[in-house]
Protein backbone atom coordinates (compact mmCIF):
# COMPACT_ATOMS: atom_id res chain seq x y z
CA UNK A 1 0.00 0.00 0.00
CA UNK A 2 1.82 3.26 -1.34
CA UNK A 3 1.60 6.40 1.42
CA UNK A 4 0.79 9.10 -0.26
CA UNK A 5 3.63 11.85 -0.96
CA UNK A 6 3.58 15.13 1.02
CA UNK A 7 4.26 17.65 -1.25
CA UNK A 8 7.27 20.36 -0.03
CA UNK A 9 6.59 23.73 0.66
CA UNK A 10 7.36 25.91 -2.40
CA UNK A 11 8.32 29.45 -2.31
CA UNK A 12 4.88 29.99 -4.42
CA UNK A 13 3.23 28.77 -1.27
CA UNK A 14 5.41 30.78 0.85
CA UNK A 15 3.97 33.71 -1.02
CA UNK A 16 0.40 32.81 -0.90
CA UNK A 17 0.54 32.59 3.14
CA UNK A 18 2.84 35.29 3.64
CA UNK A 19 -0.49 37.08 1.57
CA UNK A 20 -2.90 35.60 3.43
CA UNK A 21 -0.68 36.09 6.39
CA UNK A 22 -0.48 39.78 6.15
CA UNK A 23 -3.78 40.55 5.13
CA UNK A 24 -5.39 38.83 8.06
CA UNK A 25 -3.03 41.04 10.49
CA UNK A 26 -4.21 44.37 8.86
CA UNK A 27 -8.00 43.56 9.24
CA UNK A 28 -6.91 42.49 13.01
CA UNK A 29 -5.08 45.40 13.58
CA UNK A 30 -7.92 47.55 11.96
CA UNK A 31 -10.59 45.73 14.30
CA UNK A 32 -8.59 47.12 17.56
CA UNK A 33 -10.33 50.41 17.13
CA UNK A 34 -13.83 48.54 16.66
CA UNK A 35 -12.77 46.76 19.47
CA UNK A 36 -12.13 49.84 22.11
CA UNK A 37 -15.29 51.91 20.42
CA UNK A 38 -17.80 48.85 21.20
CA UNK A 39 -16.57 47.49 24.52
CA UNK A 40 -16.22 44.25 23.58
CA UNK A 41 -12.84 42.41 23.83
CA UNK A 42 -10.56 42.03 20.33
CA UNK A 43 -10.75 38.21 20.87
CA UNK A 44 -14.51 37.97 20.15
CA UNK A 45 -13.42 39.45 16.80
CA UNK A 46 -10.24 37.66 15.90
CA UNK A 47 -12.33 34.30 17.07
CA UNK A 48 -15.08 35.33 14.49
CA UNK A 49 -12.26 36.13 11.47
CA UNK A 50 -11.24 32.18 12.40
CA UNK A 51 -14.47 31.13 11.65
CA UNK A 52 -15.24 33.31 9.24
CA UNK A 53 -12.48 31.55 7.17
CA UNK A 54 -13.09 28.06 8.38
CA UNK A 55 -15.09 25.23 7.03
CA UNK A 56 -18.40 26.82 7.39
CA UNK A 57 -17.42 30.02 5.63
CA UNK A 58 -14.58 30.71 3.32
CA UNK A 59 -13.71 26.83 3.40
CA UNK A 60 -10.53 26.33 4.67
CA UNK A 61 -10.44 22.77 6.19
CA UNK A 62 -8.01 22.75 9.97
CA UNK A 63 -8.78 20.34 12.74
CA UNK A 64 -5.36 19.75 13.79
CA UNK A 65 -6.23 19.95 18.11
CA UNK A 66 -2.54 19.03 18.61
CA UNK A 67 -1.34 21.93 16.40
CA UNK A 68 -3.88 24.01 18.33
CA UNK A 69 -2.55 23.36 21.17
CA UNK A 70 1.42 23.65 20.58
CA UNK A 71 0.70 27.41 19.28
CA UNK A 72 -1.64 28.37 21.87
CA UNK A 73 1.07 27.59 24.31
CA UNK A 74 3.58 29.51 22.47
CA UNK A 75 1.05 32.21 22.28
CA UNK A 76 0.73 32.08 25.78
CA UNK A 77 4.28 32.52 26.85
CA UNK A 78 4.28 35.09 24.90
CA UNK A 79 1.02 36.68 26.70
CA UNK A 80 2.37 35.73 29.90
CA UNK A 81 5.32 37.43 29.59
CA UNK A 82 4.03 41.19 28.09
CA UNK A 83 1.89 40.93 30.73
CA UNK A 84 4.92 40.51 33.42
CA UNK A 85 7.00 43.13 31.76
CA UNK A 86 4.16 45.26 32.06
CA UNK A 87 3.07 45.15 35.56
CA UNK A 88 4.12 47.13 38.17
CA UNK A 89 5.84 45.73 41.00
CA UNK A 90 4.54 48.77 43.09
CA UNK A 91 0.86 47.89 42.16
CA UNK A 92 0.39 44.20 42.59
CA UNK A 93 2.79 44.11 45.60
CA UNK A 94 -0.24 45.40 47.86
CA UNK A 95 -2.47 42.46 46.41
CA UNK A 96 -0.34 39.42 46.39
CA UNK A 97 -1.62 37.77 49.05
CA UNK A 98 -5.89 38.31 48.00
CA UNK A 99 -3.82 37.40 44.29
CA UNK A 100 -2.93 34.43 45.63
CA UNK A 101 -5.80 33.58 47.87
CA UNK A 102 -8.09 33.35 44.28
CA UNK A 103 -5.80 31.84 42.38
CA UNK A 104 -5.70 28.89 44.76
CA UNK A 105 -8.46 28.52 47.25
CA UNK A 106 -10.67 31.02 43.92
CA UNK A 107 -10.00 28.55 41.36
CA UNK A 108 -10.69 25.43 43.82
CA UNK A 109 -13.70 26.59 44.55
CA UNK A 110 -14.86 27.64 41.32
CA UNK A 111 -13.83 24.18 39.78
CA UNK A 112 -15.73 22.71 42.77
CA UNK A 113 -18.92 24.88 42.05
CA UNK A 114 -18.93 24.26 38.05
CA UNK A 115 -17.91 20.38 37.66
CA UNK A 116 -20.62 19.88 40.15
CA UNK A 117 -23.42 21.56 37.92
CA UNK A 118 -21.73 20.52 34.45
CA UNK A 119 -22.30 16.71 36.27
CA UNK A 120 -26.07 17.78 37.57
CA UNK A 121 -27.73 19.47 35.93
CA UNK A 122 -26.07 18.91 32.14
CA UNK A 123 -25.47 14.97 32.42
CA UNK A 124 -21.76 15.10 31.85
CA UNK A 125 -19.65 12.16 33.50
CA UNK A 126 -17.94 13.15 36.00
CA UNK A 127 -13.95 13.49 34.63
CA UNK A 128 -15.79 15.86 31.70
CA UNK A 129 -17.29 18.24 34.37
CA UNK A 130 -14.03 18.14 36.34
CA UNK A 131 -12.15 19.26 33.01
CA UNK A 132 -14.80 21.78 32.03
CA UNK A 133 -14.48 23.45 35.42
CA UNK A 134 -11.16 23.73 35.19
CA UNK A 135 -10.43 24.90 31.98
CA UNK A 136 -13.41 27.76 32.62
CA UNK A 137 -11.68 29.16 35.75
CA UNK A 138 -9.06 30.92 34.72
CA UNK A 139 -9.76 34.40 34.12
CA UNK A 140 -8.10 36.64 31.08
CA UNK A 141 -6.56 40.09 31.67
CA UNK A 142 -6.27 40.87 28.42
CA UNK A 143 -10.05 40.71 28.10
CA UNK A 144 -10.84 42.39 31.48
CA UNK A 145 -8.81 45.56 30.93
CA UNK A 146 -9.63 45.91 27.16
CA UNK A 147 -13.12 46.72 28.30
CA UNK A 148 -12.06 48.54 31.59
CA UNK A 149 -9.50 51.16 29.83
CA UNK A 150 -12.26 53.93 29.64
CA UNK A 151 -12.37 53.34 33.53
CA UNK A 152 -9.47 54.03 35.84
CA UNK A 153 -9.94 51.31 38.52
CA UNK A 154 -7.95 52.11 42.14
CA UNK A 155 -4.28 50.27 42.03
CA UNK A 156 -5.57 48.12 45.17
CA UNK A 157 -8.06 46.61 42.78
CA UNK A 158 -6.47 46.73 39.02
CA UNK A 159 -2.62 44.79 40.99
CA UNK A 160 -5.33 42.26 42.23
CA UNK A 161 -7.10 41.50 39.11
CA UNK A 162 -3.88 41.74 37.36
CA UNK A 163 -2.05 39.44 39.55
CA UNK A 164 -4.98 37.08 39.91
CA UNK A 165 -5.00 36.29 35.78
CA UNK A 166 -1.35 36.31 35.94
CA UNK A 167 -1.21 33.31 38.57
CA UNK A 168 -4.28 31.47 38.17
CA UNK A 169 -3.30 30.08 34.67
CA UNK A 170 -0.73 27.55 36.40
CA UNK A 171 -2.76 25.65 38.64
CA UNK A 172 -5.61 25.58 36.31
CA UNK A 173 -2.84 23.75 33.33
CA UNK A 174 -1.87 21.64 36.02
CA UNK A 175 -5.82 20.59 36.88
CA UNK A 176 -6.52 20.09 33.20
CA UNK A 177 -3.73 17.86 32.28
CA UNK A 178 -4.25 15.98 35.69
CA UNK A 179 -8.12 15.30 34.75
CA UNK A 180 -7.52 14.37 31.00
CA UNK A 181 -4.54 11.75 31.49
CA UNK A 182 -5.49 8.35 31.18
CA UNK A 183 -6.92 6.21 34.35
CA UNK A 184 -8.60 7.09 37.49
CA UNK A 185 -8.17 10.83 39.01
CA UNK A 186 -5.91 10.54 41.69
CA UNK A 187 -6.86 11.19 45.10
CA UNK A 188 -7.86 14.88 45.99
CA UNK A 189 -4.56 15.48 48.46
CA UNK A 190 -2.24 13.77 45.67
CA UNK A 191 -3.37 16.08 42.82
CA UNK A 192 -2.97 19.04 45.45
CA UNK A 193 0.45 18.20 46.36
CA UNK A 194 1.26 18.05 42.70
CA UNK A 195 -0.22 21.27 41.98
CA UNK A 196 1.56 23.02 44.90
CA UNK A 197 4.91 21.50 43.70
CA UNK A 198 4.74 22.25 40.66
CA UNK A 199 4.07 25.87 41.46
CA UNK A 200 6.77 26.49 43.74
CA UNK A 201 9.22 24.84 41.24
CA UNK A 202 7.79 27.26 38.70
CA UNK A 203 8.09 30.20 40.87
CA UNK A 204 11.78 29.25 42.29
CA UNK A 205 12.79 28.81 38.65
CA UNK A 206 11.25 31.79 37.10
CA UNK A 207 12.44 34.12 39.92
CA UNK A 208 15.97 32.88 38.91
CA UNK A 209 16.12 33.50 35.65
CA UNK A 210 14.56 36.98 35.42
CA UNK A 211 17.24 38.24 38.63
CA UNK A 212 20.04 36.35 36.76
CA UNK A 213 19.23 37.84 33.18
CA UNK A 214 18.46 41.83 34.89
CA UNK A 215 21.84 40.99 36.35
CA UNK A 216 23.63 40.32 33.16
CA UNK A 217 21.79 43.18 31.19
CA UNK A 218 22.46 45.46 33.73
CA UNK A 219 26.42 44.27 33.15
CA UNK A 220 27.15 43.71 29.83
CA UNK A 221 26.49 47.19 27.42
CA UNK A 222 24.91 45.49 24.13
CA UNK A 223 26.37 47.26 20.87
CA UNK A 224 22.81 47.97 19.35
CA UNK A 225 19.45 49.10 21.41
CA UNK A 226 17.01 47.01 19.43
CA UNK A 227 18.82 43.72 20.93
CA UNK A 228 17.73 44.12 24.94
CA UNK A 229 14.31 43.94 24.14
CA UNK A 230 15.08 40.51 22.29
CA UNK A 231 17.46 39.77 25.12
CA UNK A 232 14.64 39.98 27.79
CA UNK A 233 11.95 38.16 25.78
CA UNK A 234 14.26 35.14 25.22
CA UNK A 235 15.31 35.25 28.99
CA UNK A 236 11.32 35.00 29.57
CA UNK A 237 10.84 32.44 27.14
CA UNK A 238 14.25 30.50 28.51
CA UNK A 239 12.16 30.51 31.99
CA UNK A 240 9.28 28.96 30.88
CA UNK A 241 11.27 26.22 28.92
CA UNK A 242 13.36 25.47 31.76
CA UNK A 243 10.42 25.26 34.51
CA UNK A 244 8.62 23.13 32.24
CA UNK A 245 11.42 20.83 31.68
CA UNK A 246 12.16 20.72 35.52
CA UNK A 247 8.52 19.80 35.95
CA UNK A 248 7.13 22.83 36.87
CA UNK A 249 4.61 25.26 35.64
CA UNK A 250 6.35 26.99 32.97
CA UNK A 251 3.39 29.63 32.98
CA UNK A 252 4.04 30.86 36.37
CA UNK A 253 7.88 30.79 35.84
CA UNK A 254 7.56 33.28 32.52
CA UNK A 255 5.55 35.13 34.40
CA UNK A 256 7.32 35.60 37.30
CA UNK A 257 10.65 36.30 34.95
CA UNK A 258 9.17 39.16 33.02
CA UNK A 259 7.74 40.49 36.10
CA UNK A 260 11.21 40.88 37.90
CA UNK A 261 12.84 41.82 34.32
CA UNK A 262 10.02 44.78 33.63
CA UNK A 263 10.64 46.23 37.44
CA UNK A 264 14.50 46.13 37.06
CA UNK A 265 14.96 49.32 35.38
CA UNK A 266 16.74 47.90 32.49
CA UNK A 267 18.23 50.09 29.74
CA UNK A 268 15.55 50.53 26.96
CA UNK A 269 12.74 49.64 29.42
CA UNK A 270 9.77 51.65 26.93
CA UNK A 271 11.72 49.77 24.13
CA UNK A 272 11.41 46.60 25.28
CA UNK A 273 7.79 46.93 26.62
CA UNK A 274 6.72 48.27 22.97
CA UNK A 275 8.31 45.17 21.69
CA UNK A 276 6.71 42.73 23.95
CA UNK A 277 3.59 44.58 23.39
CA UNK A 278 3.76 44.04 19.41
CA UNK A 279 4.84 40.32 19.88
CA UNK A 280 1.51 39.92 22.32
CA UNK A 281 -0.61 41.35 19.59
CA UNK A 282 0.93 39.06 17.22
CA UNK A 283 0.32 36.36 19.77
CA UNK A 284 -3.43 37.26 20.41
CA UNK A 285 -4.14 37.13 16.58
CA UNK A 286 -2.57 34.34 15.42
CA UNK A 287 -4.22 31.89 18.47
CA UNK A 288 -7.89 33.52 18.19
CA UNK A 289 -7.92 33.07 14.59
CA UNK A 290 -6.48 29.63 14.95
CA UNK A 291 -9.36 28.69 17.47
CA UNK A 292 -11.84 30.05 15.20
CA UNK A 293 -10.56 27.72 12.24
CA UNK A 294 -10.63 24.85 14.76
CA UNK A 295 -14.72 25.06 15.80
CA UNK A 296 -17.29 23.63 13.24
CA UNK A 297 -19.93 26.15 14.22
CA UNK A 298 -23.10 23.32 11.94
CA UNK A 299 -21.66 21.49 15.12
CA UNK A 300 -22.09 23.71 17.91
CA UNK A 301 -26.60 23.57 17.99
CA UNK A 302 -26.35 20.70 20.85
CA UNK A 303 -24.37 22.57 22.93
CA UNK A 304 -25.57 25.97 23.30
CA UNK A 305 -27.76 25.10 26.13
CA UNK A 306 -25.09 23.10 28.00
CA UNK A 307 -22.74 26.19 27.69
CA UNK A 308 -25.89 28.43 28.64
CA UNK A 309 -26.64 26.59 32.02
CA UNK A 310 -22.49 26.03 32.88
CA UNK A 311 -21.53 29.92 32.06
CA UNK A 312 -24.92 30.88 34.45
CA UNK A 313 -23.61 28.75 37.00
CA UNK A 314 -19.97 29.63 37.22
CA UNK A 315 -20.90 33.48 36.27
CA UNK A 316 -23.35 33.87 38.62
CA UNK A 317 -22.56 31.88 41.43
CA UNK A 318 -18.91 30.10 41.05
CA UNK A 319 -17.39 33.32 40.81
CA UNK A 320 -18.92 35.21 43.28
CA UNK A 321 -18.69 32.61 45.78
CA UNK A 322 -14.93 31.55 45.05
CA UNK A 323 -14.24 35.97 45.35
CA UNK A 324 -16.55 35.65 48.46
CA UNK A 325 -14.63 33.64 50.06
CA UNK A 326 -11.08 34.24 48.77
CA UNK A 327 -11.55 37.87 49.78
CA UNK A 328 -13.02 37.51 53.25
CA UNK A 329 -9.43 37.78 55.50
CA UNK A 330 -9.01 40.82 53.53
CA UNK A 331 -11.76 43.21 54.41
CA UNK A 332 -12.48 44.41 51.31
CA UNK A 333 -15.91 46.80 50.50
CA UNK A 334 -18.86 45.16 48.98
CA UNK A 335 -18.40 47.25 45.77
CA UNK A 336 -14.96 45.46 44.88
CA UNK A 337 -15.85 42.30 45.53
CA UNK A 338 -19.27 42.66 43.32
CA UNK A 339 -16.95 44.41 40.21
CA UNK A 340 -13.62 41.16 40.80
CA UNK A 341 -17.28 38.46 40.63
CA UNK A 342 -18.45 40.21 37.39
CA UNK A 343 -14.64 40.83 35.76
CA UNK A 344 -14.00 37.44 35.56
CA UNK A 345 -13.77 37.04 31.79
CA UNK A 346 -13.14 33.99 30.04
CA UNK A 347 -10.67 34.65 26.67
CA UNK A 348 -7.85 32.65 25.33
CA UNK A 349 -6.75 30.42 28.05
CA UNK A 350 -10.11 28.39 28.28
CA UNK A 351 -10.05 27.79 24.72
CA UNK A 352 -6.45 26.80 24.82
CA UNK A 353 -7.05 24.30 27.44
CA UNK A 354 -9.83 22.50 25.72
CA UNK A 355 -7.49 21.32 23.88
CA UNK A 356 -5.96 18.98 25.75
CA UNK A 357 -8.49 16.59 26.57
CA UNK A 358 -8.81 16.60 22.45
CA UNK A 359 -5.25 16.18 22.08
CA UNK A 360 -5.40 13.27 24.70
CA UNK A 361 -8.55 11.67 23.31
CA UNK A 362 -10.90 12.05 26.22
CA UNK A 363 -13.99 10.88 25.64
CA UNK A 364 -16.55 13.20 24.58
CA UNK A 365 -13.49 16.22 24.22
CA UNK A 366 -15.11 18.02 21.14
CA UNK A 367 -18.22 18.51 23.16
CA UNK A 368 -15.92 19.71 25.98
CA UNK A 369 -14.40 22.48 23.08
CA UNK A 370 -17.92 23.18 21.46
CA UNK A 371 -19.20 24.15 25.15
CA UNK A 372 -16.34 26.11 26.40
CA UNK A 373 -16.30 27.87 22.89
CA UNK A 374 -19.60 28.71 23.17
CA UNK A 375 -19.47 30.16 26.82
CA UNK A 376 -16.52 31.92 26.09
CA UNK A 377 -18.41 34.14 23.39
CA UNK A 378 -21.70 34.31 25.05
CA UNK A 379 -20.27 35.41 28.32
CA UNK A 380 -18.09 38.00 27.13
CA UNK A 381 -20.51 39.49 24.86
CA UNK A 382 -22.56 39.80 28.04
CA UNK A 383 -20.14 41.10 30.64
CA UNK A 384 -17.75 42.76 28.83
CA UNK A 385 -20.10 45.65 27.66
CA UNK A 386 -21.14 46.20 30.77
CA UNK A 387 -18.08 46.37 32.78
CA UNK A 388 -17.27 49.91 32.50
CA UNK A 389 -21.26 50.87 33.09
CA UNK A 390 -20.58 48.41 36.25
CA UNK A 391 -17.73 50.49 37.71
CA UNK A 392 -19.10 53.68 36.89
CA UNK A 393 -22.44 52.58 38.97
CA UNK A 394 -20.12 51.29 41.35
CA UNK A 395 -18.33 54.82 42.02
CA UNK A 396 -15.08 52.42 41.37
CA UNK A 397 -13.91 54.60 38.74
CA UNK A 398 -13.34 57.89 41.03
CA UNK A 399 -9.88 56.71 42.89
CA UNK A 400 -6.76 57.65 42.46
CA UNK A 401 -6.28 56.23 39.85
CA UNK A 402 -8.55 58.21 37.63
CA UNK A 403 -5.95 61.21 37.91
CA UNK A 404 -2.78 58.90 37.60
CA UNK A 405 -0.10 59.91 34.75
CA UNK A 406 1.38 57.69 32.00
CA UNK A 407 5.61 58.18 32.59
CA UNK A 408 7.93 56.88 29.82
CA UNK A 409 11.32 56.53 30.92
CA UNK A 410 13.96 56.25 28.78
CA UNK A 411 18.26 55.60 30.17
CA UNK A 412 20.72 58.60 29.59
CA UNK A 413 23.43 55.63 30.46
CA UNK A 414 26.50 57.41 30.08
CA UNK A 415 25.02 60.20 31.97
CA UNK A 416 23.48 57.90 34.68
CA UNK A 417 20.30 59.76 34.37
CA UNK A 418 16.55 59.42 32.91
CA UNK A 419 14.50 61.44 30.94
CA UNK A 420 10.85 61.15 32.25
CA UNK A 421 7.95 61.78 29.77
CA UNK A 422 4.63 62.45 30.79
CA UNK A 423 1.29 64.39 29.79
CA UNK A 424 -0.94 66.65 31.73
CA UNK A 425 -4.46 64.62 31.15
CA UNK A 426 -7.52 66.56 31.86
CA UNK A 427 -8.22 64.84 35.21
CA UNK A 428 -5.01 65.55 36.08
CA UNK A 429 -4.90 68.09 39.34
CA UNK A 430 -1.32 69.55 38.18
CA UNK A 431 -3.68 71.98 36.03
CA UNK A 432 -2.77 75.44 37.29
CA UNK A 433 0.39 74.46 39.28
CA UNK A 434 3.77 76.28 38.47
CA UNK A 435 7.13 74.47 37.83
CA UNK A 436 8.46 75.39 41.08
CA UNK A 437 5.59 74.02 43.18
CA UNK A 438 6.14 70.53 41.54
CA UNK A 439 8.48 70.54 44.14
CA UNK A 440 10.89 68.02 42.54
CA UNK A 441 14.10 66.58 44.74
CA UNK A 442 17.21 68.04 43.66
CA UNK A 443 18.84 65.84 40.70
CA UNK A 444 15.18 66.48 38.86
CA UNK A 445 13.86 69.33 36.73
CA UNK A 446 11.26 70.27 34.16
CA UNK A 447 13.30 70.78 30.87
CA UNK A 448 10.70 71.30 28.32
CA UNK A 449 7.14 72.02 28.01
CA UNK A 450 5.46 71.21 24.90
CA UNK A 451 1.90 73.05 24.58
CA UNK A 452 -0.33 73.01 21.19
CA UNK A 453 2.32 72.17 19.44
CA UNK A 454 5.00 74.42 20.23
CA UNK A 455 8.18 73.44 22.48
CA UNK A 456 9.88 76.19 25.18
CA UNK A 457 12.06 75.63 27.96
CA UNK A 458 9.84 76.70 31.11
CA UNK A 459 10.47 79.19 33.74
CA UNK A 460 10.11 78.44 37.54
CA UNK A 461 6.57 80.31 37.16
CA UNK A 462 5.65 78.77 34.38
CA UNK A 463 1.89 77.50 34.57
CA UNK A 464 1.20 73.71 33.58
CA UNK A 465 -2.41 73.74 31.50
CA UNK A 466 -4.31 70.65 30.73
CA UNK A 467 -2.96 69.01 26.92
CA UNK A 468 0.96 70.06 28.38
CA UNK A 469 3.44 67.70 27.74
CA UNK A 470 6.42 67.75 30.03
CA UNK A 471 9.82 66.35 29.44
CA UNK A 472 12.20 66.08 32.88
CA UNK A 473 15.51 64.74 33.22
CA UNK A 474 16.66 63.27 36.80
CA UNK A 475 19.41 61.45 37.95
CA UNK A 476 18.84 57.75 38.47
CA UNK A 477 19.30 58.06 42.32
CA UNK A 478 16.16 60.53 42.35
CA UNK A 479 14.15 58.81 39.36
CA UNK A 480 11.28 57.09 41.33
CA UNK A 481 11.56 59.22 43.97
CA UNK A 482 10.78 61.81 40.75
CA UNK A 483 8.33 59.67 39.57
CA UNK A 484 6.41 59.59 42.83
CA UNK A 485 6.10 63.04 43.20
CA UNK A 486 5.29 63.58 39.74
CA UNK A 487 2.13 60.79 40.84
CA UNK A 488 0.98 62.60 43.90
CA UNK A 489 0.99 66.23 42.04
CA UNK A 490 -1.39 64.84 39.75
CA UNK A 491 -3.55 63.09 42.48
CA UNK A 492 -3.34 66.24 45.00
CA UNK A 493 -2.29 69.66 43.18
CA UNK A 494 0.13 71.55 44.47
CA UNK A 495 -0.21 70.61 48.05
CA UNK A 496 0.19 67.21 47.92
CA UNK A 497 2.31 65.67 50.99
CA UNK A 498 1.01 68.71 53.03
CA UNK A 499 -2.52 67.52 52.82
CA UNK A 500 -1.80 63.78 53.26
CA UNK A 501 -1.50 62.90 49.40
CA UNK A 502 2.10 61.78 48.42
């Protein structure tokens, strides 16, 4: 019996994708600014250009789960690690422990909560409502903060939502894998051991790597800028591969790499943010519309109401009850707890993950992708319009943060010094203060003002106006002190630290 020769990849192929390729970026790209005028999260759209192309529409034929799954992980990493660079040390630090507290006990309970009415109240066997619970409780900052941008959230709440999706997609991987492998499910106290292990390998490992590699880039001078930021995304991706081949959770180790790495002050920080922030893009596209093509949506009519009753159970009372009582020790008001039960948003990762009971030939795993597919889009189309309404009923969006400034920094190396960038929104409260009542420690000044276009060097009386764009240089001994202040001007005016706002 002759096989059936694969025919090599031609460059008139290459050409064709690298067409297809680039045209599918440019209507993703375009779809952002749908995306942030409509509310809705840019994965709702990139899923629908997947299936838009698939089987059912243009006609292109993929079912390849294991595929799927190799570039979802990939894509992840990738996710993972923007997301590190970009968070804040400063911000999250506060909500680590609440962080962690839903991303363990949270995510327990939430499994607990859904497998019990995916078993109930759908019919599933039991290992198919253990897997669907998992792979639905982990949350997706990327979709939560695309909807919540028009909102400024207080940093007490946005570090523990940010935190939370950051950590919460290791244990989950862990759960799904455990629950789709062959055999019985081991006992309860094994699989927790297992999980816990794994994490703290993952976090050991990944807290290595990113303090090893700012050590080196803080050491060696590179002879070209563009290389650092491809010198800290391989050091992210290098902790992932190396906690996953240790047997830990690779997700938790990239993230805990880029976090370290984006809070080192590394040379090129913007730079290499911008970068990571591209490849995460690229990332985000490339695995929605790869999901799409995977889903045969003739396929999906048996399974909206399974996906219906699962997404009203862990919605509605999974996630309030796992933020319930994941928050309780922490005494937090009424208001954040209702907004952290409602932002739990469902994007990539759940559609990721039902992949691997596919990929390990679980029975019944395309119904286990149809249903998670289909709660993923009906959810979000639900909650994620109504977030921002939600925290503006709330009174959440009236913090701090609402008056908190965007600072580039860029490295004056050979000078030791920074140059700080930053604008004067129009919530801003350093409207109608002077130069000199910034107040800025010595090693810091204002050294140009740009106003409707037009640059000038300021005087100490100059008066900063709404629309102002200010450029200061300080020394890196004063820069976050610099920073800081820079913060609690725009928070309290002129008088901030007098008044109790620093």
């Amino acid at each position: 019996m002759s096989q059936e020769r694969v025919r090599p990849l031609t460059v008139h192929h290459l050409n064709e994708l690298l067409l297809v390729c680039s045209l599918v970026l440019l209507i993703a790209v375009a779809a952002v600014r749908i995306s942030s005028r409509s509310g809705l999260p840019s994965l709702l759209i990139y899923l629908g250009m997947g299936v838009l192309i698939g089987s059912d529409g243009i006609g292109i034929d993929f079912n390849d789960a294991e595929l799927t799954q190799v570039i979802g992980y990939a894509a992840l990493v990738v996710i993972l690690a923007e997301g590190g660079l970009g968070t804040k040390w400063q911000e999250i630090k506060p909500a680590l422990p609440m962080a962690a507290a839903l991303s363990t006990v949270g995510v327990a309970v939430s499994v607990g909560v859904t497998a019990t009415a995916a078993h109930h109240l759908v019919g599933m066997e039991w290992r198919q409502a253990l897997i669907v619970g998992a792979v639905v409780s982990s949350t997706d900052a990327a979709a939560v903060f695309s909807v919540l941008r028009r909102v400024p959230l207080p940093q007490r709440l946005t570090g523990t939502l940010e935190a939370e999706s950051g950590f919460n997609d290791a244990p989950v991987v862990i759960m799904v894998v455990a629950f789709s492998t062959s055999g019985p499910i081991e006992h309860w106290y094994v699989l927790l051991a297992e999980v816990l292990l794994e994490l703290l390998i993952g976090a050991v490992i990944g807290l290595a790597v990113g303090w090893l590699g700012a050590l080196a880039l803080r050491r060696v001078a590179l002879p070209a800028s563009g290389l650092y930021p491809i010198a800290v995304m391989a050091i992210a991706v290098a902790a992932y591969a190396t906690g996953a081949l240790a047997h830990g959770s690779g997700f938790l180790a990239v993230y805990l790499a880029a976090l370290v790495l984006g809070n080192a002050r590394l040379p090129h920080a913007p730079a290499t943010r911008g970068f990571a922030d591209g490849l995460g893009w690229i990332a985000q596209i490339g695995m929605f519309v790869l999901l799409g093509l995977l889903v045969t949506p003739h396929e999906l009519g048996d399974d909206i109401l399974p996906a219906l009753v699962i997404g009203l159970v862990l919605t509605l009372v999974a996630r309030p009850v796992s933020v319930l009582l994941s928050t309780a020790p922490f005494g937090r008001p009424w208001q954040e707890k209702v907004l952290m039960s409602w932002a739990g948003l469902r994007g990539a990762v759940p559609i990721v993950l039902a992949t691997i009971p596919m990929v390990a030939q679980v029975p019944g795993s395309e119904r286990i992708f149809n249903v998670v597919f289909l709660l993923v889009i009906v959810y979000t189309l639900v909650q994620g319009p109504t977030l921002p309404w939600l925290g503006r009923w709330l009174r959440l969006g009236d913090g701090e943060a609402a008056a908190d400034l965007g600072i580039e920094s860029a490295p004056l190396e050979r000078l030791r010094g920074h140059l700080l960038s930053t604008t004067v929104s129009e919530e801003s409260r350093m409207h109608g203060v002077e130069v000199s009542e910034l107040r800025l420690p010595a090693g810091a000044a204002v050294t140009l003002v740009v106003r409707e276009g037009e640059s000038f060097v300021p005087s100490p009386t100059t008066m900063l106006r709404h629309g102002d764009e200010l450029l200061v240089v300080a020394t890196d001994r004063v820069r976050d002190t610099t920073e800081k202040r820079l913060r609690a001007v725009a928070r309290g005016g002129k008088l901030a630290g007098w008044l109790g706002t620093g």
